[in-house]
N, C-alpha and C. Protein backbone atom coordinates (compact mmCIF):
# COMPACT_ATOMS: atom_id res chain seq x y z
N UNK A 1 61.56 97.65 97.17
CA UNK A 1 62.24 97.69 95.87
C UNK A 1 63.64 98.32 95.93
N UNK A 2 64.12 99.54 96.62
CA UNK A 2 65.28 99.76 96.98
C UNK A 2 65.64 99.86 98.44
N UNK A 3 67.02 99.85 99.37
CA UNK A 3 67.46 100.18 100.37
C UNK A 3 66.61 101.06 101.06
N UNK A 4 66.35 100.38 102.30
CA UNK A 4 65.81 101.60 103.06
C UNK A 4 65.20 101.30 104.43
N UNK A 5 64.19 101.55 105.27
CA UNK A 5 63.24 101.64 106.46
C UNK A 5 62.14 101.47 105.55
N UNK A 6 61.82 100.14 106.25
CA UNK A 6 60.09 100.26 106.05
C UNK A 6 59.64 99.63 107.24
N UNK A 7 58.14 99.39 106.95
CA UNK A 7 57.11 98.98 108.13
C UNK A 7 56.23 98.10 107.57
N UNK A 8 56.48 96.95 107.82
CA UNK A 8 55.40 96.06 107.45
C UNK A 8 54.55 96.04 108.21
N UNK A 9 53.66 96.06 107.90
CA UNK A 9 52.06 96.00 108.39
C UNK A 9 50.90 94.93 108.24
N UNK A 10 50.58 94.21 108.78
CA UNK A 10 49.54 92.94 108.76
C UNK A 10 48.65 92.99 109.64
N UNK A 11 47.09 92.94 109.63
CA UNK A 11 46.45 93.21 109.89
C UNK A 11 45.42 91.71 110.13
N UNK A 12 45.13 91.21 111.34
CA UNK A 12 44.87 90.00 111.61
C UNK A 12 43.62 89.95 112.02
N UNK A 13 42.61 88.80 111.98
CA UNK A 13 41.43 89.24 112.40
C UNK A 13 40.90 87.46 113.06
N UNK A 14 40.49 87.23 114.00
CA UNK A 14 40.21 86.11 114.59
C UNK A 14 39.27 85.69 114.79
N UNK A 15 38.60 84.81 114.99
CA UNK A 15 37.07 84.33 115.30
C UNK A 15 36.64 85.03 116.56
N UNK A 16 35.72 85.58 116.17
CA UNK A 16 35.03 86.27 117.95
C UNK A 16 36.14 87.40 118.35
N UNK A 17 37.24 87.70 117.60
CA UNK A 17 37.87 88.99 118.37
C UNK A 17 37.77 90.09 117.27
N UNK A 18 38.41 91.16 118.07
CA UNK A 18 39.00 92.24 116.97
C UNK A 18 39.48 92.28 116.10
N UNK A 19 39.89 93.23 115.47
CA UNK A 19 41.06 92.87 114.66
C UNK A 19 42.19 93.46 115.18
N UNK A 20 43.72 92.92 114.48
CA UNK A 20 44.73 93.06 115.21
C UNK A 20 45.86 93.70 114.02
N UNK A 21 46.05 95.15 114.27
CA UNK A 21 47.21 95.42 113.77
C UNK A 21 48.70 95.36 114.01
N UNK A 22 49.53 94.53 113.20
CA UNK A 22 50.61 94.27 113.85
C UNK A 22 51.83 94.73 112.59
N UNK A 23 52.62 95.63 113.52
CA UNK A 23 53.61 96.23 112.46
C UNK A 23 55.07 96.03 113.14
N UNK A 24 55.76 95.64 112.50
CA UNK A 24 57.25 95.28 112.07
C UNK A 24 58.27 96.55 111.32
N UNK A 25 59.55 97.01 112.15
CA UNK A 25 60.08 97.79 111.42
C UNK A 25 61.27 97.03 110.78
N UNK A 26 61.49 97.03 109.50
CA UNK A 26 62.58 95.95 108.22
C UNK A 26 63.12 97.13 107.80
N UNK A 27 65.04 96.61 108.09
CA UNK A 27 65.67 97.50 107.21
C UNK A 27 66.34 96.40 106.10
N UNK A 28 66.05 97.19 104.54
CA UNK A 28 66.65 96.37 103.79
C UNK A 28 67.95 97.08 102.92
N UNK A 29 69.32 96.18 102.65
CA UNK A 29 70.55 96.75 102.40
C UNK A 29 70.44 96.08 100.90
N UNK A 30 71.37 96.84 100.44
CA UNK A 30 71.95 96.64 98.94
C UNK A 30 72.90 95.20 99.17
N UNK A 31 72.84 94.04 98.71
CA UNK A 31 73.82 92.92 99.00
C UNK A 31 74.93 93.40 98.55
N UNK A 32 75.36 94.43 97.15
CA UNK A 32 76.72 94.81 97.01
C UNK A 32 77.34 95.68 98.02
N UNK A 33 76.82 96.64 98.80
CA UNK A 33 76.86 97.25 99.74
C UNK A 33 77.97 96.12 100.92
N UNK A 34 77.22 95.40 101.23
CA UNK A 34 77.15 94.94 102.56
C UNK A 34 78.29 93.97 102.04
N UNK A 35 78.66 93.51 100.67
CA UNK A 35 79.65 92.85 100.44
C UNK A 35 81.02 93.15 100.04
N UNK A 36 80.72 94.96 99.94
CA UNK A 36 81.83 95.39 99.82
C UNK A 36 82.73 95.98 100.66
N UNK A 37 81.70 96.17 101.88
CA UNK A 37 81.98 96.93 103.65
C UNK A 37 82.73 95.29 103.68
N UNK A 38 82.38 94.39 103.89
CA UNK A 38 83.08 93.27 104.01
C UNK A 38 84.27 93.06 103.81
N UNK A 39 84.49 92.96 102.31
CA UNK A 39 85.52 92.54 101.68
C UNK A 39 86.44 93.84 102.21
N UNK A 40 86.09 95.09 102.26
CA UNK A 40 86.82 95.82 102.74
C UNK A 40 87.54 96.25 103.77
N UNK A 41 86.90 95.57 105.11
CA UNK A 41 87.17 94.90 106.28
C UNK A 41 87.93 94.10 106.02
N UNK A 42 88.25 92.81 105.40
CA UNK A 42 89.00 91.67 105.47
C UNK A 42 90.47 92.70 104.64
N UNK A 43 90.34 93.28 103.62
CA UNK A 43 91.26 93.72 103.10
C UNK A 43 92.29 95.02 103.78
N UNK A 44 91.47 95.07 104.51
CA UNK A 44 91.98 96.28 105.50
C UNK A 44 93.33 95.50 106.69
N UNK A 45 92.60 94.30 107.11
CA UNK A 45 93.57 94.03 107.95
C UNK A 45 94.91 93.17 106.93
N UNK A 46 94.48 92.94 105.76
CA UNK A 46 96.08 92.19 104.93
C UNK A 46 96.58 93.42 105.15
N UNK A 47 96.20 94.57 104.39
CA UNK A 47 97.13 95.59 104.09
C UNK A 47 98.13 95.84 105.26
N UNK A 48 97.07 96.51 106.60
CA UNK A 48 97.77 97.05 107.87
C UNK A 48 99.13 95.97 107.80
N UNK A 49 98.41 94.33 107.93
CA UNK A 49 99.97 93.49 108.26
C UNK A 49 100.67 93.44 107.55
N UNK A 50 100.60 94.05 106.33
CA UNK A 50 101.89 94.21 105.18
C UNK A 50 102.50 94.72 105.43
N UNK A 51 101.74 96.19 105.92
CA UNK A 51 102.55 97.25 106.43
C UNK A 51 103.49 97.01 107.67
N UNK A 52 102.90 96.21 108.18
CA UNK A 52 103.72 95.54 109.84
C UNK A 52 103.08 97.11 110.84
N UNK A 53 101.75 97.31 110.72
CA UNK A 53 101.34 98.28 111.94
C UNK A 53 99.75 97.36 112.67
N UNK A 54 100.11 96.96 113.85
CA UNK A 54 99.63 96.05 114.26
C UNK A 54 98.37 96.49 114.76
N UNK A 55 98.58 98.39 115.07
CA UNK A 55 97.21 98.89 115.96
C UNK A 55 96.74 98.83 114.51
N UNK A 56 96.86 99.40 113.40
CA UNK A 56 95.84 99.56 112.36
C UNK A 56 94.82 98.08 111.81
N UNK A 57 95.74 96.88 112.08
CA UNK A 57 95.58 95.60 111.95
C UNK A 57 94.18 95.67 112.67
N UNK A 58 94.41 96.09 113.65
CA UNK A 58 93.42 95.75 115.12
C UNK A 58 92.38 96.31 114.86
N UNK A 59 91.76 97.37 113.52
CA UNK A 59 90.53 98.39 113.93
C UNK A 59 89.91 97.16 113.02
N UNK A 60 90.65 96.19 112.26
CA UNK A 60 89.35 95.11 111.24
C UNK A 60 89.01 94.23 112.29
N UNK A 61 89.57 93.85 113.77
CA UNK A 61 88.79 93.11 114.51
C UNK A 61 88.00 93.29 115.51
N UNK A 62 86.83 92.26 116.16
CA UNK A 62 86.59 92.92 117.01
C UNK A 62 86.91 92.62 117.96
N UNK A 63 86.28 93.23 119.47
CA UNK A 63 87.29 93.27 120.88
C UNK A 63 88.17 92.43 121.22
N UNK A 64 86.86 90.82 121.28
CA UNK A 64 87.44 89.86 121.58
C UNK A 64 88.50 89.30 120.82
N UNK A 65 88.62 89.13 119.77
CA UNK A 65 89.56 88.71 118.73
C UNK A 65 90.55 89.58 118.75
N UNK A 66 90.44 91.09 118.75
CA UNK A 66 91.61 91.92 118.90
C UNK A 66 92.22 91.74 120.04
N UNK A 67 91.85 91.47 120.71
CA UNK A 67 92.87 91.02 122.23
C UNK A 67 93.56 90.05 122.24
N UNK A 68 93.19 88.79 121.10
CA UNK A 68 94.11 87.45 121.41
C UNK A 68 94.59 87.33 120.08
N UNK A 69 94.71 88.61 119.27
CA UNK A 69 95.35 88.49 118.14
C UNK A 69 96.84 90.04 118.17
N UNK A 70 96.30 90.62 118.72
CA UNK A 70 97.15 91.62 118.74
C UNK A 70 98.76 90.57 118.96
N UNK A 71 98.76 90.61 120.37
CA UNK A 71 100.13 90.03 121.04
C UNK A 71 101.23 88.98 119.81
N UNK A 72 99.99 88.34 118.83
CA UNK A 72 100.28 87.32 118.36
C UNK A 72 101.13 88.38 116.88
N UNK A 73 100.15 89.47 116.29
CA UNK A 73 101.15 90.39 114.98
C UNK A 73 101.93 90.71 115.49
N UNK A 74 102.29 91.10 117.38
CA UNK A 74 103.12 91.98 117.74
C UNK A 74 104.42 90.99 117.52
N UNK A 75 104.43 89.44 118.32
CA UNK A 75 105.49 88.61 118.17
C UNK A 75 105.64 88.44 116.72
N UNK A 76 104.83 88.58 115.56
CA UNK A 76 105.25 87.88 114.63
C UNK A 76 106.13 89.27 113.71
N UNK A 77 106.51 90.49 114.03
CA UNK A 77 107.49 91.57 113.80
C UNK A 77 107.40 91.26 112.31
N UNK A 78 108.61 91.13 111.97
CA UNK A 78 108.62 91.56 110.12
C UNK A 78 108.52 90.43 109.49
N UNK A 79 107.63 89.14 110.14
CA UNK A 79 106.92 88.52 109.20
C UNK A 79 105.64 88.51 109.14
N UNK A 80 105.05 89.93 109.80
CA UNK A 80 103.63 90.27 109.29
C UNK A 80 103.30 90.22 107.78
N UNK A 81 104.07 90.56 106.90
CA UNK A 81 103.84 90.63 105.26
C UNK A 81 103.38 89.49 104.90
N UNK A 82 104.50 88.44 105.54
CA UNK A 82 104.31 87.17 104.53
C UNK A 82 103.51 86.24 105.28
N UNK A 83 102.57 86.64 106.77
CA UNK A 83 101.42 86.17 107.13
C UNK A 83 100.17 86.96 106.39
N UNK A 84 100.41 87.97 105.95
CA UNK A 84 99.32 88.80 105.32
C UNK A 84 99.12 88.26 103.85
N UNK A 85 99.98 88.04 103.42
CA UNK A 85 100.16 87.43 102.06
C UNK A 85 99.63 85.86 102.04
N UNK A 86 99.55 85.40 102.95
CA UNK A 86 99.12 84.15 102.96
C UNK A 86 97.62 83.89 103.83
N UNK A 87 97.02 85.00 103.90
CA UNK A 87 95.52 85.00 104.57
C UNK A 87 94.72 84.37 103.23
N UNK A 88 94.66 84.42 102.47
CA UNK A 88 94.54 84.36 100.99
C UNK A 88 93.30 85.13 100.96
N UNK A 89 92.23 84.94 99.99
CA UNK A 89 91.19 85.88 99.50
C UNK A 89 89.53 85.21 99.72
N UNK A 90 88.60 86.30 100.14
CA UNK A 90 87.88 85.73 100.84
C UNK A 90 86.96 85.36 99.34
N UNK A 91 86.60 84.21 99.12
CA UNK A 91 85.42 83.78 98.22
C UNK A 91 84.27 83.53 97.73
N UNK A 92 83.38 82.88 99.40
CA UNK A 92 81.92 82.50 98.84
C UNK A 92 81.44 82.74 100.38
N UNK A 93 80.20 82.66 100.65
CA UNK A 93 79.49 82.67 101.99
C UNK A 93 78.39 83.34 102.07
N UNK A 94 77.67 83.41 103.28
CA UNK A 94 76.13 83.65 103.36
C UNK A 94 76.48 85.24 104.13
N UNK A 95 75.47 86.30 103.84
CA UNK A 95 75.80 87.79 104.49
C UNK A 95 74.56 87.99 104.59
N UNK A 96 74.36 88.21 106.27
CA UNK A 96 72.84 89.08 106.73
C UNK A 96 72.97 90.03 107.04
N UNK A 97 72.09 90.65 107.59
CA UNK A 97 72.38 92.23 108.20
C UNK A 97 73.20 92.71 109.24
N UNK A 98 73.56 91.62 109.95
CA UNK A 98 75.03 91.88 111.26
C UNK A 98 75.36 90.99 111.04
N UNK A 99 75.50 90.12 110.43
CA UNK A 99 76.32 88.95 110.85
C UNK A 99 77.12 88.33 108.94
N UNK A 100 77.91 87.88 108.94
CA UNK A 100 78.35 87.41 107.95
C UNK A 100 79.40 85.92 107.66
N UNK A 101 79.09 84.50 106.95
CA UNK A 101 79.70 83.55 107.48
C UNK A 101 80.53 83.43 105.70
N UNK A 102 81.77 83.78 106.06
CA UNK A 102 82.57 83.43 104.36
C UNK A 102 83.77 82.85 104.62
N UNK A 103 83.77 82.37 103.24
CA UNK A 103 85.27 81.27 103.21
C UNK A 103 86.08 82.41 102.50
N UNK A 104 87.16 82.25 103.14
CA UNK A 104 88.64 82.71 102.75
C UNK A 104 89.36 80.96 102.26
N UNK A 105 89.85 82.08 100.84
CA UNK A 105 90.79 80.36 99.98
C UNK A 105 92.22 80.77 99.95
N UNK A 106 92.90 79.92 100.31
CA UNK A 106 94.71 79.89 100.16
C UNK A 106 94.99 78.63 98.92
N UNK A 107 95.31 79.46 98.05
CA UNK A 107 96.13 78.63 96.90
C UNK A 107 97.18 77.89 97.30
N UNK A 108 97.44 76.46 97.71
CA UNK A 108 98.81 76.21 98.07
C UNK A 108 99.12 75.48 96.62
N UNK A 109 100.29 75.31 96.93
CA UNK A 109 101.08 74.25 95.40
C UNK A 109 100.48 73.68 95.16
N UNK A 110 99.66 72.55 95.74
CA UNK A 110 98.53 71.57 94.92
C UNK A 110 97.75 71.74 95.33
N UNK A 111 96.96 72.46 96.08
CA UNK A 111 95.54 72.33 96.27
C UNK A 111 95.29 74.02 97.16
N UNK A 112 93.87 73.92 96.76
CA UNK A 112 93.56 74.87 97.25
C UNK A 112 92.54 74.56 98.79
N UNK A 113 92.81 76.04 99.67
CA UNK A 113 92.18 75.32 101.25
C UNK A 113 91.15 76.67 101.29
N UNK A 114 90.45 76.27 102.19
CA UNK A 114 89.59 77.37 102.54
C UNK A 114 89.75 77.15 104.15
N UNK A 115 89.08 78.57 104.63
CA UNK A 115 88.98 78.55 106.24
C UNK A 115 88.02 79.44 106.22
N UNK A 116 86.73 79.50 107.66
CA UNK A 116 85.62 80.39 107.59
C UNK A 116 86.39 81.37 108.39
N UNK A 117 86.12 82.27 107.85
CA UNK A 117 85.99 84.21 108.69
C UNK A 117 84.43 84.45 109.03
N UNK A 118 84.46 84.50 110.09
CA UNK A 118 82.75 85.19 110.49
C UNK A 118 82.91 86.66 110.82
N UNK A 119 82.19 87.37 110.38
CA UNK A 119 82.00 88.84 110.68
C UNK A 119 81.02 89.45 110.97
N UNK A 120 81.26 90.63 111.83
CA UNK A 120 79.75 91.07 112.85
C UNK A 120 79.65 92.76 112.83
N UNK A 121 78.80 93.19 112.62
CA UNK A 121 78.45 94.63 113.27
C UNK A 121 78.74 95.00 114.63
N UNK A 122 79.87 95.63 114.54
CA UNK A 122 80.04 96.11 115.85
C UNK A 122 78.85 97.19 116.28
N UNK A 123 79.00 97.83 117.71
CA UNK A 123 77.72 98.74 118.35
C UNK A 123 77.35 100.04 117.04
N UNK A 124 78.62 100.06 116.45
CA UNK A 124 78.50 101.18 115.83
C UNK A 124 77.61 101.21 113.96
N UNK A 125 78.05 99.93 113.91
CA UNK A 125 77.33 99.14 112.66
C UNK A 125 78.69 98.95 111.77
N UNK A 126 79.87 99.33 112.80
CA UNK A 126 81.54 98.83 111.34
C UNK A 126 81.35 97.42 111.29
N UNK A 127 81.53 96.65 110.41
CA UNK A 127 82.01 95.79 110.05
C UNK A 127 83.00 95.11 110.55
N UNK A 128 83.82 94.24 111.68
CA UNK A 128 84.73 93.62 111.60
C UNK A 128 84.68 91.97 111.87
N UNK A 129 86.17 91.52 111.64
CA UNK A 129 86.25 90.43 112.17
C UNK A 129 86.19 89.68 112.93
N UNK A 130 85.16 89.05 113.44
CA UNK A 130 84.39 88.31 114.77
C UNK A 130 85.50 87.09 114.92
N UNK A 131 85.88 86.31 114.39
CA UNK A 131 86.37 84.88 114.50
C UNK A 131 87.47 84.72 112.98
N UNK A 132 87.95 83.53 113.13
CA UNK A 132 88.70 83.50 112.12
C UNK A 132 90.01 82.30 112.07
């Protein structure tokens, strides 16, 4: 009923055997929780590139992605803003417990686009940007 550690427990019983206790440990999260570590992640790295500070950029991704994205804010110098400004805003998608698959939408003049951001629990359980 709320956030927390539990243990499911099921208790099985078979023709001609024992019975069989079998327990499962389930952690369950608040979906606003887990959607706001999100959104807060994605919003973390517009800001940093507004700012044009590329290591701060780097703590919303993870390893792999921070390695083949860094070089790329570093060349893009003081038009980090107006790449940050044009990530547009993330909208709809499915969120599990490490893993997360959402559309980011860019308003252009006539139409609007989306692109998926996937996001993952790093070792530590932060939130960042897996793909994108």
């Amino acid at each position: 009923p709320v956030p927390g550690a539990y243990t499911a427990t099921a208790s099985l019983t078979f023709t001609g055997h024992a019975p069989v206790t079998v327990k499962h440990r389930v952690m369950v999260v608040a979906l606003a929780e887990q959607r706001t570590a999100i959104c807060s992640t994605y919003a973390h790295l517009r800001a940093r590139l507004g700012a044009q500070d590329v290591t701060g950029a780097g703590y919303a991704l993870m390893g792999d992605l921070k390695s083949r994205l860094t070089p790329l804010f570093t060349a893009l110098g003081t038009r980090m803003p107006t790449v940050a400004a044009n990530l547009g805003i993330l909208a709809d998608g499915t969120i599990g417990f490490d893993a997360a698959d959402i559309i980011a939408v860019r308003d252009l003049t006539s139409e609007v686009r989306g692109y998926p951001v996937h996001f993952a629990r790093d070792a530590n359980g932060v939130w960042r940007i897996d793909s994108m």
